[in-house]
PDB file of N, CA and C in Angstrom:
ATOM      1  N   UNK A   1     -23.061 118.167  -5.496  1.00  0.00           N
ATOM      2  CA  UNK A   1     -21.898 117.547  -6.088  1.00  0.00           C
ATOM      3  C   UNK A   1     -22.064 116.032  -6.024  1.00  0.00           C
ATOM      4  N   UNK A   2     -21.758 115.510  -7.122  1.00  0.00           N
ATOM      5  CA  UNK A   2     -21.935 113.835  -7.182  1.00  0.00           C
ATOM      6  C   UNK A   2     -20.851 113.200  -6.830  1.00  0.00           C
ATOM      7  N   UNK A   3     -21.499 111.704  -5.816  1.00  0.00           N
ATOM      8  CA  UNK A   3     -19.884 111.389  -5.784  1.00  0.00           C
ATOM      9  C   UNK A   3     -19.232 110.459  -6.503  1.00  0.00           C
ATOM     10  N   UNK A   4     -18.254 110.281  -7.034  1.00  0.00           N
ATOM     11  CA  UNK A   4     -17.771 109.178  -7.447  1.00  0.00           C
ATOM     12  C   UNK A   4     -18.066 107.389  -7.491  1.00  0.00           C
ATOM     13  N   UNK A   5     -18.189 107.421  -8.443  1.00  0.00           N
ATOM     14  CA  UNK A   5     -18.729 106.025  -8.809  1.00  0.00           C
ATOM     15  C   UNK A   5     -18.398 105.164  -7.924  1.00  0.00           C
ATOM     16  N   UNK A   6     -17.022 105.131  -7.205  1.00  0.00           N
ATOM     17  CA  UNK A   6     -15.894 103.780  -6.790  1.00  0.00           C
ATOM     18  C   UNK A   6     -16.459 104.506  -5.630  1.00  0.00           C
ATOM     19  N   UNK A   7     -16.796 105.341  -5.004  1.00  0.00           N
ATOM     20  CA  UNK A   7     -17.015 105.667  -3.325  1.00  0.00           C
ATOM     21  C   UNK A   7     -18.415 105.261  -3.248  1.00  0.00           C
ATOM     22  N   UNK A   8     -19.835 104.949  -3.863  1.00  0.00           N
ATOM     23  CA  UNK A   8     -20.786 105.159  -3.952  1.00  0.00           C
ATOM     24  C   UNK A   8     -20.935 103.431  -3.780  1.00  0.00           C
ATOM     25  N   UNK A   9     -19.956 102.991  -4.452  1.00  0.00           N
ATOM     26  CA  UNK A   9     -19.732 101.236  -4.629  1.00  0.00           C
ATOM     27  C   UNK A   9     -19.415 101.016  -3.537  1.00  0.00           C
ATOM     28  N   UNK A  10     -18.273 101.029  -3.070  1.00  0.00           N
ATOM     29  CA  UNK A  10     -17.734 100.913  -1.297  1.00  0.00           C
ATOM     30  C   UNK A  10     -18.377 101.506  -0.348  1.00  0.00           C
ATOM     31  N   UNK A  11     -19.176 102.282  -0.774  1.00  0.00           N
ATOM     32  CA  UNK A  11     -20.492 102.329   0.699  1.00  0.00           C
ATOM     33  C   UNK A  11     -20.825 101.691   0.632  1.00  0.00           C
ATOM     34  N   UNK A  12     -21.332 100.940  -0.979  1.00  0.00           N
ATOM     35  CA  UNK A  12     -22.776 100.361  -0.961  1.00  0.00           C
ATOM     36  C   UNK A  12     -22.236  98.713  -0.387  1.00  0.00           C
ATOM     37  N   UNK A  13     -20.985  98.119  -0.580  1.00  0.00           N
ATOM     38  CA  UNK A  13     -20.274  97.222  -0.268  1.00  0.00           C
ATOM     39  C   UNK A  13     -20.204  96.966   1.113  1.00  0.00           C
ATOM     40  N   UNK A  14     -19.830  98.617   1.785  1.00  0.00           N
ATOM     41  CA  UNK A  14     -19.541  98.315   3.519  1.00  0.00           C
ATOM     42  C   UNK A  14     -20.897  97.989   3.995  1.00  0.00           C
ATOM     43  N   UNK A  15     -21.550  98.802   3.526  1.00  0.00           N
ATOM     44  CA  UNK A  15     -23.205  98.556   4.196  1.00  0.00           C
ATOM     45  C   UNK A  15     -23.478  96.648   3.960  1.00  0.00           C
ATOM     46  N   UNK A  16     -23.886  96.672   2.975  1.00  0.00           N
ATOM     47  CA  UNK A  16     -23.438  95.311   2.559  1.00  0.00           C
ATOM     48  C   UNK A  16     -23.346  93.982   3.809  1.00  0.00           C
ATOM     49  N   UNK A  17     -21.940  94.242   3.739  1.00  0.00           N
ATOM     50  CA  UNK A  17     -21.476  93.668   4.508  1.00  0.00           C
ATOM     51  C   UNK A  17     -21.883  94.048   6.169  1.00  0.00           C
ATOM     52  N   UNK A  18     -22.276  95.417   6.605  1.00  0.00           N
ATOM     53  CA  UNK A  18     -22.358  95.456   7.998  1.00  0.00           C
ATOM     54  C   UNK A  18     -24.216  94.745   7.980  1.00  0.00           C
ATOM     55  N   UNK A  19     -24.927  94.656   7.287  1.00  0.00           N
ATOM     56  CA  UNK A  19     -26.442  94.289   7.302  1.00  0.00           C
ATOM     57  C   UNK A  19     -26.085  92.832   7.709  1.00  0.00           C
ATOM     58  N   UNK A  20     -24.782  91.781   6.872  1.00  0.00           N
ATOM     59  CA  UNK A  20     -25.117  90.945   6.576  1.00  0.00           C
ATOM     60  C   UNK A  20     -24.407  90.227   8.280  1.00  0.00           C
ATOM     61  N   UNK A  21     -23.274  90.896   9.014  1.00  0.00           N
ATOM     62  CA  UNK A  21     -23.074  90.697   9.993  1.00  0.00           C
ATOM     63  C   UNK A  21     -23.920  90.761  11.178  1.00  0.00           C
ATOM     64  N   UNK A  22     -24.679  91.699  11.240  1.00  0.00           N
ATOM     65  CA  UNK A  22     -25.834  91.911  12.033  1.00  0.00           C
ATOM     66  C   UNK A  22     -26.953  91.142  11.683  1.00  0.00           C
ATOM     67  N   UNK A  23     -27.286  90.440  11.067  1.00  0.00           N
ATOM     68  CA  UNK A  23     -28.187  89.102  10.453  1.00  0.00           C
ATOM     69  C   UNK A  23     -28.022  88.009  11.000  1.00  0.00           C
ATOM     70  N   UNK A  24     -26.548  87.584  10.759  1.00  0.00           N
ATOM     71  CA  UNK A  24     -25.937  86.733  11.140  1.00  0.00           C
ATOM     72  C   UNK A  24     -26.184  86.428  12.733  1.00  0.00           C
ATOM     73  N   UNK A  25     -25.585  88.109  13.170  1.00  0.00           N
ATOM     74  CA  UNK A  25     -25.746  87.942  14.646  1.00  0.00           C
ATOM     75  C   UNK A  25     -26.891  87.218  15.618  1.00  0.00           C
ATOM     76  N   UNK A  26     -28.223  87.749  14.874  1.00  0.00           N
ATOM     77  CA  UNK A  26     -29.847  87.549  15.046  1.00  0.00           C
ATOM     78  C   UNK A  26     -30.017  86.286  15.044  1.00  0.00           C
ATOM     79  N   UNK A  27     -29.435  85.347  14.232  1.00  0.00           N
ATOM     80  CA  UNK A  27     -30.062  84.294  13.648  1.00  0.00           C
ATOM     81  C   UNK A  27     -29.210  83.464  14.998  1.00  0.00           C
ATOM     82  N   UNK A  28     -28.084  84.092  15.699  1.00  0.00           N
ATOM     83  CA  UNK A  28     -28.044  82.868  17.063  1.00  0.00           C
ATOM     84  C   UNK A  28     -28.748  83.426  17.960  1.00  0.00           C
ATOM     85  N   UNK A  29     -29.773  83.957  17.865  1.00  0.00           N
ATOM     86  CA  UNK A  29     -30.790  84.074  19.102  1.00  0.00           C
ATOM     87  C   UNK A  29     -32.080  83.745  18.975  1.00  0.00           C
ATOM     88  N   UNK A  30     -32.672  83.604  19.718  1.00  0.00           N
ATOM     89  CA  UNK A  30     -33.865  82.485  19.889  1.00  0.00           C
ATOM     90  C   UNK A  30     -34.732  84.312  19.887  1.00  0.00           C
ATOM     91  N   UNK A  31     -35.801  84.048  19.163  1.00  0.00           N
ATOM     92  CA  UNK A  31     -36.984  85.230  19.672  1.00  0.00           C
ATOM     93  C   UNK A  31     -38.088  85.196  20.214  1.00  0.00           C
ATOM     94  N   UNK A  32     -38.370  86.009  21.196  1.00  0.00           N
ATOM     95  CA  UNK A  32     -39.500  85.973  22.255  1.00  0.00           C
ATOM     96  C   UNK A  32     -38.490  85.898  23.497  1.00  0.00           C
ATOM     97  N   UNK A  33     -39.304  85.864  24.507  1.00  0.00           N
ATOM     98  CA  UNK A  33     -39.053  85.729  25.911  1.00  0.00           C
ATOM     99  C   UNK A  33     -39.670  84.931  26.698  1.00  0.00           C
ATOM    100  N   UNK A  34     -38.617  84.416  27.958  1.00  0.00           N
ATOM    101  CA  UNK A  34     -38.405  83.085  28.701  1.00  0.00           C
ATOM    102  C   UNK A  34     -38.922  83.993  30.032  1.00  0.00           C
ATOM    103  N   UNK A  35     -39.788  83.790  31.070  1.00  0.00           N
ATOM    104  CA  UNK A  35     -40.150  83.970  32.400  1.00  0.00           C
ATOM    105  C   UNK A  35     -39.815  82.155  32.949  1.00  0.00           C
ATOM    106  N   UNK A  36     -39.145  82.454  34.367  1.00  0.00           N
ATOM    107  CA  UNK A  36     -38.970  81.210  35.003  1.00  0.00           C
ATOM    108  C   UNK A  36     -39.193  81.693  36.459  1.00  0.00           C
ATOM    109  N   UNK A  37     -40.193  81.156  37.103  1.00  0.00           N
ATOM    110  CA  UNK A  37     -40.782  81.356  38.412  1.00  0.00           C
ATOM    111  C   UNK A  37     -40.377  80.215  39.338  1.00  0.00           C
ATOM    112  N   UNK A  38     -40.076  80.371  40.716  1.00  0.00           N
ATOM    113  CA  UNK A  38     -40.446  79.620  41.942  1.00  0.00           C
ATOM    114  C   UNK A  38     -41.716  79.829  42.678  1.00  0.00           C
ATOM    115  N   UNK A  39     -42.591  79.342  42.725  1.00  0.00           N
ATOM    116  CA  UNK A  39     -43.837  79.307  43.017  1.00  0.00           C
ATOM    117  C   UNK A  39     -44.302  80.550  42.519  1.00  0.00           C
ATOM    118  N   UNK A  40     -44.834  81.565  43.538  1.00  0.00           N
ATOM    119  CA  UNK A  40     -44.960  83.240  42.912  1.00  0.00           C
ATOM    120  C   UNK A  40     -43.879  83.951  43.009  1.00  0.00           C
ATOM    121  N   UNK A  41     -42.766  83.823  43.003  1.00  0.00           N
ATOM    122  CA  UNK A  41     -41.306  84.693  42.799  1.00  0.00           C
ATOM    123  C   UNK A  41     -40.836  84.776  41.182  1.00  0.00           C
ATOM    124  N   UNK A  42     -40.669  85.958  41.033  1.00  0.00           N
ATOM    125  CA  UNK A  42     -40.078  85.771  39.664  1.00  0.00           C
ATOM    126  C   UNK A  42     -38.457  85.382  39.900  1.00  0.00           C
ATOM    127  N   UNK A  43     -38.139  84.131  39.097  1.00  0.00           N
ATOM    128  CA  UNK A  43     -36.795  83.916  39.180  1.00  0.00           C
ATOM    129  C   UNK A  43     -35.636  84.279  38.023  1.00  0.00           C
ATOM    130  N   UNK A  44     -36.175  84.776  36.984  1.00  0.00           N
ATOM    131  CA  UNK A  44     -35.670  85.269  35.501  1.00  0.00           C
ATOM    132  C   UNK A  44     -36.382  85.602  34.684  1.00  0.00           C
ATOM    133  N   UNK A  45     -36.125  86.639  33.450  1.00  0.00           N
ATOM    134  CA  UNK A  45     -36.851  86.926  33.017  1.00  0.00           C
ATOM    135  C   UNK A  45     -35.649  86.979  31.391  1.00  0.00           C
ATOM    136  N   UNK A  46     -35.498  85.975  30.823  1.00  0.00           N
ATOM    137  CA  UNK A  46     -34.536  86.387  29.506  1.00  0.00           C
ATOM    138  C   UNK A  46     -35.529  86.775  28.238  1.00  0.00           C
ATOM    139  N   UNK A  47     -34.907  87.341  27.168  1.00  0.00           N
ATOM    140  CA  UNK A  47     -35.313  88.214  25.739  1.00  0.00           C
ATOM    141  C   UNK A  47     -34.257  88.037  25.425  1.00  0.00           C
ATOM    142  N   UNK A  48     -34.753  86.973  23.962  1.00  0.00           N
ATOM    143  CA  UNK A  48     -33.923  86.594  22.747  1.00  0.00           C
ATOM    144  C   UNK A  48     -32.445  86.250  23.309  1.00  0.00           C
ATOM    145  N   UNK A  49     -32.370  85.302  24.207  1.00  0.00           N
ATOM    146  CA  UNK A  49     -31.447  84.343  24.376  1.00  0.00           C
ATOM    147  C   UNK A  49     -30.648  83.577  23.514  1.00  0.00           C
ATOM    148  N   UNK A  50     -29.806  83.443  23.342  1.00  0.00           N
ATOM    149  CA  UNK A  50     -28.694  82.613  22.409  1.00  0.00           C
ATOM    150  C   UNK A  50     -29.228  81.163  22.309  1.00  0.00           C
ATOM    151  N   UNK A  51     -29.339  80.601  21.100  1.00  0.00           N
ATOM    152  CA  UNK A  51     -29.553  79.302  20.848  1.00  0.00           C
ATOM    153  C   UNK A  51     -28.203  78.656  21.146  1.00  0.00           C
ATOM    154  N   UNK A  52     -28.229  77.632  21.207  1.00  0.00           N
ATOM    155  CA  UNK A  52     -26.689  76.473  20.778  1.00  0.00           C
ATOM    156  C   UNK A  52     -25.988  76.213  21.972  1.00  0.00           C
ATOM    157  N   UNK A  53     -26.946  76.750  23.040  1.00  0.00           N
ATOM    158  CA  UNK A  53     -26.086  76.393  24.379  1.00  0.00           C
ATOM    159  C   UNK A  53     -26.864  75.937  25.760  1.00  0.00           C
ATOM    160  N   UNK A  54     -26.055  76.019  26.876  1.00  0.00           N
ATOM    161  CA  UNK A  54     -27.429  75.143  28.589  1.00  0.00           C
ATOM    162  C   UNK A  54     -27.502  76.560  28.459  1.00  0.00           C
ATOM    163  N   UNK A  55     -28.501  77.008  29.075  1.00  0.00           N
ATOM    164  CA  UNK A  55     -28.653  78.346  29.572  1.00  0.00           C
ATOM    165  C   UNK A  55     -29.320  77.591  31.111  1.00  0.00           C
ATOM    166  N   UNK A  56     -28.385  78.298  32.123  1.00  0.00           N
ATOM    167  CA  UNK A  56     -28.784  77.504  33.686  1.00  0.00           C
ATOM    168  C   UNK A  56     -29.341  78.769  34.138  1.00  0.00           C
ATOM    169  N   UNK A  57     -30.475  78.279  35.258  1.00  0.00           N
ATOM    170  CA  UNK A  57     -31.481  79.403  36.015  1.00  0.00           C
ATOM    171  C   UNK A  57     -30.574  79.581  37.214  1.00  0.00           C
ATOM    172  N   UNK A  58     -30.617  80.790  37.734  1.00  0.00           N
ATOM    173  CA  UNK A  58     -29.851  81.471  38.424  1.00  0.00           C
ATOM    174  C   UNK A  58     -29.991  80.351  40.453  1.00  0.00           C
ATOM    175  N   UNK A  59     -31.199  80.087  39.976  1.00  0.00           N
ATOM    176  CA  UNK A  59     -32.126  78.901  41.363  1.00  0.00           C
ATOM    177  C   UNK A  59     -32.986  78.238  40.617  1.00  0.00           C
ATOM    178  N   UNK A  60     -33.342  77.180  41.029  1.00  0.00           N
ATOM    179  CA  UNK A  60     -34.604  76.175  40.934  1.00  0.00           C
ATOM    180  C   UNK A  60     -35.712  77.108  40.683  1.00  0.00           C
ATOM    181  N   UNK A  61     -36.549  76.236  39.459  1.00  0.00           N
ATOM    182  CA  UNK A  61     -37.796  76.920  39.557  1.00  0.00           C
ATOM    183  C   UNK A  61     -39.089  76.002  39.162  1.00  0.00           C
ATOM    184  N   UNK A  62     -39.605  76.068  39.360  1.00  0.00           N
ATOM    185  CA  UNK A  62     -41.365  75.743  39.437  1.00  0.00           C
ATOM    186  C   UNK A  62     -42.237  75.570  38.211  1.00  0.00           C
ATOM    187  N   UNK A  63     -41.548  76.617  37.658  1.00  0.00           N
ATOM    188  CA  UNK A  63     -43.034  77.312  36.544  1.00  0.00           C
ATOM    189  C   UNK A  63     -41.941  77.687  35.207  1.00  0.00           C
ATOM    190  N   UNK A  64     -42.400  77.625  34.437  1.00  0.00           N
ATOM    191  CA  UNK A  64     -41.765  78.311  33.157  1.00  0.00           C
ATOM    192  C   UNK A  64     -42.653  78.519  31.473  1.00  0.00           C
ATOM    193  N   UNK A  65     -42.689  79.556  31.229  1.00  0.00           N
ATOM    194  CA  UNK A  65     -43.616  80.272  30.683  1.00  0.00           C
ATOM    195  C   UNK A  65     -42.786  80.762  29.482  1.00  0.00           C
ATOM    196  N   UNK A  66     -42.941  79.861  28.321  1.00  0.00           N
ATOM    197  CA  UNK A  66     -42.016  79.687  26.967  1.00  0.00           C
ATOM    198  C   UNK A  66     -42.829  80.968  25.846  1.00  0.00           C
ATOM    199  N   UNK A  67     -42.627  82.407  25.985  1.00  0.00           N
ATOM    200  CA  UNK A  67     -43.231  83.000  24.972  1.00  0.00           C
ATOM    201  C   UNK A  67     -41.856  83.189  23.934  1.00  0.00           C
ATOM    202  N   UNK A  68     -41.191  82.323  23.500  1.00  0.00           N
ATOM    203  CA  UNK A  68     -40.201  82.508  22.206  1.00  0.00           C
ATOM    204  C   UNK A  68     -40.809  81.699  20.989  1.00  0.00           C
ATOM    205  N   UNK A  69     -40.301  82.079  20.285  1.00  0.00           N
ATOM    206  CA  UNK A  69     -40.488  81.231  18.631  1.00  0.00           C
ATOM    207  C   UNK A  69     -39.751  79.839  18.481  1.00  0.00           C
ATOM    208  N   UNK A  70     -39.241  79.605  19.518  1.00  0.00           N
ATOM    209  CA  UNK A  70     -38.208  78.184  19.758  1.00  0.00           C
ATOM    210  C   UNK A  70     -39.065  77.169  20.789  1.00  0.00           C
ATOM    211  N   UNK A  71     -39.260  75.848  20.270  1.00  0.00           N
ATOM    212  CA  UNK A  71     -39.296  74.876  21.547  1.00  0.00           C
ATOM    213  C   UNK A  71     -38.014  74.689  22.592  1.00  0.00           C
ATOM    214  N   UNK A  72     -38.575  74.304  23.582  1.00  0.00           N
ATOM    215  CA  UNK A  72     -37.113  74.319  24.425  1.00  0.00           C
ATOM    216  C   UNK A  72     -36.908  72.965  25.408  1.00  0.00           C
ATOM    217  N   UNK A  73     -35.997  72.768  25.803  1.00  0.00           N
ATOM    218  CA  UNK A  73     -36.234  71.306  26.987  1.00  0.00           C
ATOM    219  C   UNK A  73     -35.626  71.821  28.214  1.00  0.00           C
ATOM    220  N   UNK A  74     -36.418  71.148  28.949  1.00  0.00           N
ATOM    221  CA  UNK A  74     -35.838  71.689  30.554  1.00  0.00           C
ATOM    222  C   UNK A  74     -35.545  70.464  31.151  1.00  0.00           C
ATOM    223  N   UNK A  75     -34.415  70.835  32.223  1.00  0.00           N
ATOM    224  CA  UNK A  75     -33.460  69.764  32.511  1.00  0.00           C
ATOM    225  C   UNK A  75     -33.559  70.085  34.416  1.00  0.00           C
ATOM    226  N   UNK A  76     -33.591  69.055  35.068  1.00  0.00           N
ATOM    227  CA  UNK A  76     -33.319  68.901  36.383  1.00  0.00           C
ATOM    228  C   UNK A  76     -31.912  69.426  36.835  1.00  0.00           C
ATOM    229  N   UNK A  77     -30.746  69.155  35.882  1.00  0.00           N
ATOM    230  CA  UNK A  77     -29.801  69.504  36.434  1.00  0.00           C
ATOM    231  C   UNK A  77     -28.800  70.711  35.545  1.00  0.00           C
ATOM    232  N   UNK A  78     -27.931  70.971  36.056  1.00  0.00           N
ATOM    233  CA  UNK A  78     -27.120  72.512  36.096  1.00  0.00           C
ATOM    234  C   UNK A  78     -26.654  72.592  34.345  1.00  0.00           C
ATOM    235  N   UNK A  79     -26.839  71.588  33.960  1.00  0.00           N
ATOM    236  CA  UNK A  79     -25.764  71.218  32.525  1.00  0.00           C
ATOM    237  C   UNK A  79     -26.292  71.047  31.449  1.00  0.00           C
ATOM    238  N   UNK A  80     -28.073  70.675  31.460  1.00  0.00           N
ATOM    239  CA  UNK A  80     -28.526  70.323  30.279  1.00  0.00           C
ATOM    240  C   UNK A  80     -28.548  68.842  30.579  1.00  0.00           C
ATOM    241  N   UNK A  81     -28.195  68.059  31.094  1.00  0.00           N
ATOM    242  CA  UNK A  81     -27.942  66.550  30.971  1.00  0.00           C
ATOM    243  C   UNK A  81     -29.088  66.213  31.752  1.00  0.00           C
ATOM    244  N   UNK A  82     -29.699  64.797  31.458  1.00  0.00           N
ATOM    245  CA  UNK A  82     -30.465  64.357  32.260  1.00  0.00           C
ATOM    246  C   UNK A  82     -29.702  62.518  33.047  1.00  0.00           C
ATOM    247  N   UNK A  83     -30.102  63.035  34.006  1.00  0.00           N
ATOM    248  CA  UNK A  83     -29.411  62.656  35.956  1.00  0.00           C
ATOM    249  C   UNK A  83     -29.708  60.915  35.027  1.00  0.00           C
ATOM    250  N   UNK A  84     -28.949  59.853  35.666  1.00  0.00           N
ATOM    251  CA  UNK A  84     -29.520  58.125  35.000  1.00  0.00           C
ATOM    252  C   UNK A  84     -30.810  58.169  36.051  1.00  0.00           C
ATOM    253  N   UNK A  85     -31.676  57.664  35.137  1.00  0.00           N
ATOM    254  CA  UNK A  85     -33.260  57.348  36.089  1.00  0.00           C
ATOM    255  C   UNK A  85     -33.968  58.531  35.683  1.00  0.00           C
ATOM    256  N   UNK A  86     -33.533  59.309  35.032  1.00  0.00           N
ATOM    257  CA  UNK A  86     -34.219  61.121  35.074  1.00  0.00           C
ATOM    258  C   UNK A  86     -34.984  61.303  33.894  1.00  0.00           C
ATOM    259  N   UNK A  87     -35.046  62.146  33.774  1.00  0.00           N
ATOM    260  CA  UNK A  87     -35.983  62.855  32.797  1.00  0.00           C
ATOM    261  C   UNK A  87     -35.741  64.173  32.222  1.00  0.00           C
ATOM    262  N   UNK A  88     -36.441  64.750  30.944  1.00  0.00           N
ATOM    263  CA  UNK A  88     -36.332  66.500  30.641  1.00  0.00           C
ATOM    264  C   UNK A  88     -37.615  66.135  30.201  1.00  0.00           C
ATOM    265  N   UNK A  89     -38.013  67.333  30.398  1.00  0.00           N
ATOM    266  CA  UNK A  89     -39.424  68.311  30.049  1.00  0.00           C
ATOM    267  C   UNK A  89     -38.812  69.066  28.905  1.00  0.00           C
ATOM    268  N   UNK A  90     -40.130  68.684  27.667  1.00  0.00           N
ATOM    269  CA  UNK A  90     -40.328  69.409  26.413  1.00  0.00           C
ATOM    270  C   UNK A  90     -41.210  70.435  26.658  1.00  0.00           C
ATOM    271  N   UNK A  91     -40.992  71.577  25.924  1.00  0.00           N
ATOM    272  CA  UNK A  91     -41.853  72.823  26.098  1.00  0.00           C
ATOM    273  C   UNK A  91     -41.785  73.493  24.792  1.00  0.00           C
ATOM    274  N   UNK A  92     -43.274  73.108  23.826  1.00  0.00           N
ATOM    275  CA  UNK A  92     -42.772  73.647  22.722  1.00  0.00           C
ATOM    276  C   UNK A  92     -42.901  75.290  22.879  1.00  0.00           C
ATOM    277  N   UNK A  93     -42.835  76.043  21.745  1.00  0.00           N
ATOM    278  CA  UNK A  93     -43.014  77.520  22.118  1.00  0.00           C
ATOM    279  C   UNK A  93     -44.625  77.946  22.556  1.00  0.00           C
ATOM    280  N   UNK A  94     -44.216  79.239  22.992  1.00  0.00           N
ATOM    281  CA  UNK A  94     -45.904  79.940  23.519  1.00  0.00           C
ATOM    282  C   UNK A  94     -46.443  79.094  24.006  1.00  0.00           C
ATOM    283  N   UNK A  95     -45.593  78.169  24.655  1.00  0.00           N
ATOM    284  CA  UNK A  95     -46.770  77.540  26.211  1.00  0.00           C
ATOM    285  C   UNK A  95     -45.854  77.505  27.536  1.00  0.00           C
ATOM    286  N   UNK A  96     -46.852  77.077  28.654  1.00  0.00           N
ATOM    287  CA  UNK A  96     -46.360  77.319  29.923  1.00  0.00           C
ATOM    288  C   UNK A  96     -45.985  75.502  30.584  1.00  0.00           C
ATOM    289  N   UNK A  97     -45.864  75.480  31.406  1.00  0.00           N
ATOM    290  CA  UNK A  97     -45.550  74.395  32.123  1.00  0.00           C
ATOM    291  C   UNK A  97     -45.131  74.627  33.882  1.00  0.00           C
ATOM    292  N   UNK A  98     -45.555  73.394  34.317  1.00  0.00           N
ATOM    293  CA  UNK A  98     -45.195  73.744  35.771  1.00  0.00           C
ATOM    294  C   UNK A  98     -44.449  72.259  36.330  1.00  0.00           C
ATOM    295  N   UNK A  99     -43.371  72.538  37.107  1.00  0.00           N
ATOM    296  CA  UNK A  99     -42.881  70.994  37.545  1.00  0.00           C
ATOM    297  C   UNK A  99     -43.827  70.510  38.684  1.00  0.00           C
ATOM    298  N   UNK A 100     -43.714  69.157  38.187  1.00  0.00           N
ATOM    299  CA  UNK A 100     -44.283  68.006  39.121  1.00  0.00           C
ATOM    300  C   UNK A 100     -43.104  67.707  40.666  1.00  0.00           C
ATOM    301  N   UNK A 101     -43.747  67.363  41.541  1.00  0.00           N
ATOM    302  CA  UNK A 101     -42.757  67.510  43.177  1.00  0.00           C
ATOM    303  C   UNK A 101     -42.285  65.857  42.708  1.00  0.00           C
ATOM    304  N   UNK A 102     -42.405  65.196  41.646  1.00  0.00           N
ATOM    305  CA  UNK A 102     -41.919  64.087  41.596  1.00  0.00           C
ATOM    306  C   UNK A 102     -40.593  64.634  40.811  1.00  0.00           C
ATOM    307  N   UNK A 103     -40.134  65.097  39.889  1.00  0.00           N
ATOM    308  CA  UNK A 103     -39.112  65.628  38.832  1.00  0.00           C
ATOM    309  C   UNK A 103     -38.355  66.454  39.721  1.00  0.00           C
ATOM    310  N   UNK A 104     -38.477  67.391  40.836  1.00  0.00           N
ATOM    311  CA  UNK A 104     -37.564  68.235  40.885  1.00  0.00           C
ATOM    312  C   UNK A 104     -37.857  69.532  40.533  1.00  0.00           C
ATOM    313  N   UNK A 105     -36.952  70.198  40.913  1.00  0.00           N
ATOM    314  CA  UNK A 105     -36.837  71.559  40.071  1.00  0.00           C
ATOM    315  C   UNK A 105     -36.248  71.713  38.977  1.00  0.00           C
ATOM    316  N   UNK A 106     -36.716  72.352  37.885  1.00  0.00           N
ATOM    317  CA  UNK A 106     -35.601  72.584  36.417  1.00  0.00           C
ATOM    318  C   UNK A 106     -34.430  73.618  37.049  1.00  0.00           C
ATOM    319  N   UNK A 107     -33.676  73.298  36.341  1.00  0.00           N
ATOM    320  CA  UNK A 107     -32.812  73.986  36.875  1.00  0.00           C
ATOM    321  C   UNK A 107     -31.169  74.866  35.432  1.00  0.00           C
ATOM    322  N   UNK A 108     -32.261  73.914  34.420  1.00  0.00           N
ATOM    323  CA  UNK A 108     -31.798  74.646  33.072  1.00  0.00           C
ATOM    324  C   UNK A 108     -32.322  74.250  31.993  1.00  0.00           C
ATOM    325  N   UNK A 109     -31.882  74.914  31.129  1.00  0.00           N
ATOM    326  CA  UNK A 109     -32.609  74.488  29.679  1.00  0.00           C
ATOM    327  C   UNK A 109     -31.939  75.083  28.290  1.00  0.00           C
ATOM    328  N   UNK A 110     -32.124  74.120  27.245  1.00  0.00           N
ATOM    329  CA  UNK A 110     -31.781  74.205  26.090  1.00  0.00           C
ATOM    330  C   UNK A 110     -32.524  74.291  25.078  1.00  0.00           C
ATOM    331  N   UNK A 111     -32.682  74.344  24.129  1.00  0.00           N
ATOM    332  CA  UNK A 111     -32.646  74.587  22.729  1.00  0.00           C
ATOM    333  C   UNK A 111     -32.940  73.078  22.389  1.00  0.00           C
ATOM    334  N   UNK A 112     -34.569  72.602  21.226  1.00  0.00           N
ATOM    335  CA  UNK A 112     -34.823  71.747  21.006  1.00  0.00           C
ATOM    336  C   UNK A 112     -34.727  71.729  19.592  1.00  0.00           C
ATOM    337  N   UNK A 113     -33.529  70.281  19.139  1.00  0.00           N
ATOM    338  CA  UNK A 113     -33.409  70.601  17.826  1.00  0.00           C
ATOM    339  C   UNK A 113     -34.112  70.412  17.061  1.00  0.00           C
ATOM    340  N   UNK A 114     -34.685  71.210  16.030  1.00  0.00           N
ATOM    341  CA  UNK A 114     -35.228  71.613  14.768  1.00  0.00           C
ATOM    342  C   UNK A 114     -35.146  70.506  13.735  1.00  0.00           C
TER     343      UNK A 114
END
């Protein structure tokens, strides 16, 4: 049995619309995955993290190992901000980095704009 023209349209409409919400959704997340170590401790491990915001490490860490499709900056302190006198570390994607005992520990990181 065939169905009706106007029901066949409003699927094709809802679908539509649910593809284009779930797209949407994707496109605020960063892809690949973030490892952040204290010396040999694993200290986090995020997958496809939200762009547009600090994302803070749970503790200080050491090491950080950028396998996402996003560059990122890492920050000494809790907020994204860098301290007066301070500094952030650039990390473009698919590379690693380790802090210097002069900088501190990172202790968060953001999203490098595009």
């Amino acid at each position: 049995m065939r169905a009706p023209r106007s029901s066949a349209a409003l699927a094709g409409i809802a679908l539509s619309a649910l593809l284009g919400t779930v797209l949407t959704g994707c496109a605020d997340n960063a892809s690949g995955q973030l490892v952040a170590r204290n010396g040999d401790r694993l200290v986090e491990t995020l997958s496809n993290p939200p762009t547009g915001t600090c994302h803070r490490f749970p503790q200080g860490v050491t090491h950080v190992d950028n396998h996402m499709l996003s560059n990122i900056v890492l920050y000494t302190t809790e907020d994204c901000t860098v301290p007066e006198g301070g500094g952030s570390t650039y990390l473009s994607q698919q590379s690693s980095d380790a802090a210097v005992h002069s900088t501190g520990l990172w202790r968060s990181f953001g999203f490098a704009d595009e």
